[in-house]
C-alpha atoms as a PDB file:
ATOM      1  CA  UNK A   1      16.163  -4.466   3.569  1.00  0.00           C
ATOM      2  CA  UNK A   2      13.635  -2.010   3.569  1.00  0.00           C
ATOM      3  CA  UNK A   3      10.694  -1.654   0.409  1.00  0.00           C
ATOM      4  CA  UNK A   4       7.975   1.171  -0.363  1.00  0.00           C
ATOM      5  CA  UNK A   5       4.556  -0.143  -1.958  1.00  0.00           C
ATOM      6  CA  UNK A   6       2.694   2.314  -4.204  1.00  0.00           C
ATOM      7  CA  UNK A   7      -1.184   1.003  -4.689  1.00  0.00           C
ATOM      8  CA  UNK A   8      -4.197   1.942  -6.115  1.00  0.00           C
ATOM      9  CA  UNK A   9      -7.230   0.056  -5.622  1.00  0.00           C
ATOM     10  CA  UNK A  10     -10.600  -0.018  -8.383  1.00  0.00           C
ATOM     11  CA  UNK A  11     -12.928   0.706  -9.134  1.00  0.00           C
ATOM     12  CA  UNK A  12     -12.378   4.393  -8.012  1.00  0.00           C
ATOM     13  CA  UNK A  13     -15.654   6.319  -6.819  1.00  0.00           C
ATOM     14  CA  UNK A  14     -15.329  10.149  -6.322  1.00  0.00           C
ATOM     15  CA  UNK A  15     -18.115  10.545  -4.345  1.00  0.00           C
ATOM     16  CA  UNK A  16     -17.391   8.060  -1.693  1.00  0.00           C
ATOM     17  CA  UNK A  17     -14.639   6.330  -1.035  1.00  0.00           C
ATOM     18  CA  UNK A  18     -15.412   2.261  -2.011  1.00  0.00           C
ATOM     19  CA  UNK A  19     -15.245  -0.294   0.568  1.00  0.00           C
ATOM     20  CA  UNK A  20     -12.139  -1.589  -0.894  1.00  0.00           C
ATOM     21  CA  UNK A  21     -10.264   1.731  -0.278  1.00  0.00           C
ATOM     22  CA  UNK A  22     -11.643   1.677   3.030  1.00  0.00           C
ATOM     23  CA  UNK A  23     -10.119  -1.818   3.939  1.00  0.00           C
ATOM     24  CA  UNK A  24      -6.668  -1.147   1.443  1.00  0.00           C
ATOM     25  CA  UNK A  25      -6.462   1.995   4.361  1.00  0.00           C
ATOM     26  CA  UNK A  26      -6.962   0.106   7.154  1.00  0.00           C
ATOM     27  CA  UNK A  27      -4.306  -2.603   6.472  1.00  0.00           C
ATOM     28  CA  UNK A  28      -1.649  -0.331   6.225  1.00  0.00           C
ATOM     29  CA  UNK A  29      -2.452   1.901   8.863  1.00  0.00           C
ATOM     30  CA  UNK A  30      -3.187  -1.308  11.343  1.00  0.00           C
ATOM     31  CA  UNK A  31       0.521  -2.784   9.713  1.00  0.00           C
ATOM     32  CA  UNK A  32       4.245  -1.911  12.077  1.00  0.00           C
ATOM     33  CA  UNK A  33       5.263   0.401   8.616  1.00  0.00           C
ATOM     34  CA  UNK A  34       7.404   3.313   8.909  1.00  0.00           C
ATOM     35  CA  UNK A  35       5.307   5.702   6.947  1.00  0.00           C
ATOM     36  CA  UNK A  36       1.921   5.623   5.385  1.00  0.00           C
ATOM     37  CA  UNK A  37       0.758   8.104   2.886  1.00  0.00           C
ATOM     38  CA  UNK A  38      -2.804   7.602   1.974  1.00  0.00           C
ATOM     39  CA  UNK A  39      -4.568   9.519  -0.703  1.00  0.00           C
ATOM     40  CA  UNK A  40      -7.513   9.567  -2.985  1.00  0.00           C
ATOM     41  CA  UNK A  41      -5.463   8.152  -6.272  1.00  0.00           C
ATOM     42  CA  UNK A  42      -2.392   6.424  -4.150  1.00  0.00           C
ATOM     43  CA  UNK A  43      -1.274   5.537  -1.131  1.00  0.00           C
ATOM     44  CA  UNK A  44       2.771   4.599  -0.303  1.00  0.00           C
ATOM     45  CA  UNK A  45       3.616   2.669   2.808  1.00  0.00           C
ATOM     46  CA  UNK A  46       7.557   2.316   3.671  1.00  0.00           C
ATOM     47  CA  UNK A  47       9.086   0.064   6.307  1.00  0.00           C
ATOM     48  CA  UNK A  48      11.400  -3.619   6.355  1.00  0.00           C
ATOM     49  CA  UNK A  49      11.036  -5.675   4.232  1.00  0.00           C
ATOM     50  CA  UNK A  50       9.113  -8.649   6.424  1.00  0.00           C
ATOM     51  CA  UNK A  51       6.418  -6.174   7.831  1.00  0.00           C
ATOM     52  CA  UNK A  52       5.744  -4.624   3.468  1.00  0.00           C
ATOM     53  CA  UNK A  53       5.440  -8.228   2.156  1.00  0.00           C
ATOM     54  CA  UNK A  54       3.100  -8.932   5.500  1.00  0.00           C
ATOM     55  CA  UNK A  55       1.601  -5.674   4.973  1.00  0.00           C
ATOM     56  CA  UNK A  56       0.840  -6.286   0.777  1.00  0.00           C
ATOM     57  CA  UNK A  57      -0.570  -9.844   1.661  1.00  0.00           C
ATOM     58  CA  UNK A  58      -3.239  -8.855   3.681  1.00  0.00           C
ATOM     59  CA  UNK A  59      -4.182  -5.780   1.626  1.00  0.00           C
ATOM     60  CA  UNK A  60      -4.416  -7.836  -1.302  1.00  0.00           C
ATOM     61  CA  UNK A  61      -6.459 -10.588  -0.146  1.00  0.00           C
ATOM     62  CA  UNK A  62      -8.972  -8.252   1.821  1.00  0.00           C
ATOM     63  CA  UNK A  63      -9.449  -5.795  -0.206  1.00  0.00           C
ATOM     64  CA  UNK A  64     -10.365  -8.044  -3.314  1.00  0.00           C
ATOM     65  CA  UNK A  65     -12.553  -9.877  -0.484  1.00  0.00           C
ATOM     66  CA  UNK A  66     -14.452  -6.264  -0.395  1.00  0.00           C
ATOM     67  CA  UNK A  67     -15.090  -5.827  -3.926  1.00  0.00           C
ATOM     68  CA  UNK A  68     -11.631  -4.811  -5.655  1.00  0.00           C
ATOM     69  CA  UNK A  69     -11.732  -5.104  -9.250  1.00  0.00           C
ATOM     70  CA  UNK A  70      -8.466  -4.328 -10.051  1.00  0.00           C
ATOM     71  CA  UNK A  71      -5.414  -3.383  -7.644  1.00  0.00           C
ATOM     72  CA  UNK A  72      -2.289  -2.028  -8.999  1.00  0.00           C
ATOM     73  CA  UNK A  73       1.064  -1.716  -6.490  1.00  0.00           C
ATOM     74  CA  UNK A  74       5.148  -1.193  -7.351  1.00  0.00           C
ATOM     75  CA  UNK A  75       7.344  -2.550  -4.440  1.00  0.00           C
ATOM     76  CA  UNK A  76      10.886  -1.104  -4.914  1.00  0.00           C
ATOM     77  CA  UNK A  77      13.884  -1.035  -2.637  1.00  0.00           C
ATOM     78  CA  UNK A  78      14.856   1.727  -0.780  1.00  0.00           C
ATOM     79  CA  UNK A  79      17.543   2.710   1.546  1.00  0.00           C
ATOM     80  CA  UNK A  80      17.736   3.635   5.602  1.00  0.00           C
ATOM     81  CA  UNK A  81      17.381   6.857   4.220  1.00  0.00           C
ATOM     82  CA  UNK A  82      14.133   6.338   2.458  1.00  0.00           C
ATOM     83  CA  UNK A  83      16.017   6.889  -1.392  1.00  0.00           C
ATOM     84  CA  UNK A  84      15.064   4.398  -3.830  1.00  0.00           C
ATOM     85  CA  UNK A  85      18.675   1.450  -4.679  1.00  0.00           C
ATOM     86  CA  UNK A  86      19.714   3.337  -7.476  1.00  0.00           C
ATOM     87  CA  UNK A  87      18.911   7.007  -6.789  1.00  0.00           C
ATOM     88  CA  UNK A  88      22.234   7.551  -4.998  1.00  0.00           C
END
């Protein structure tokens, strides 16, 4: 099975990106994922199943450890072709 996480981390910060964005980064970029998209208001991170879950478990716990106030993430299913179950 493979699963994309959407996340946002808060509090948000313009200016400079907060700690907690810096470590919610860092986790998925350090993580065995398929694809990473990071961005200023969401980041997506795609791979099996095992290495997501892995992947969401450390990004939650560290980046609350670094100040998150509030952290928002969808997991849904996709495909070997990266559609989301249902899209086909």
């Amino acid at each position: 099975m493979r699963l994309r996480v959407e996340f946002t981390t808060e509090p948000f910060d313009l200016d400079e990106a907060p700690a907690h964005a810096v470590v919610a980064r860092e986790v998925v970029e350090a993580a065995e994922l398929d694809a990473v998209d990071v961005g200023p208001f969401g980041n997506t991170a795609e791979g099996r199943a095992d290495q997501v879950l892995t992947a969401v478990d450390a990004l939650l716990r560290r980046s609350l450890e670094a100040g998150a106030t509030r952290i928002s993430l969808q997991v849904n299913v996709v495909g070997e072709d990266g559609a989301q179950e249902g899209e086909r």
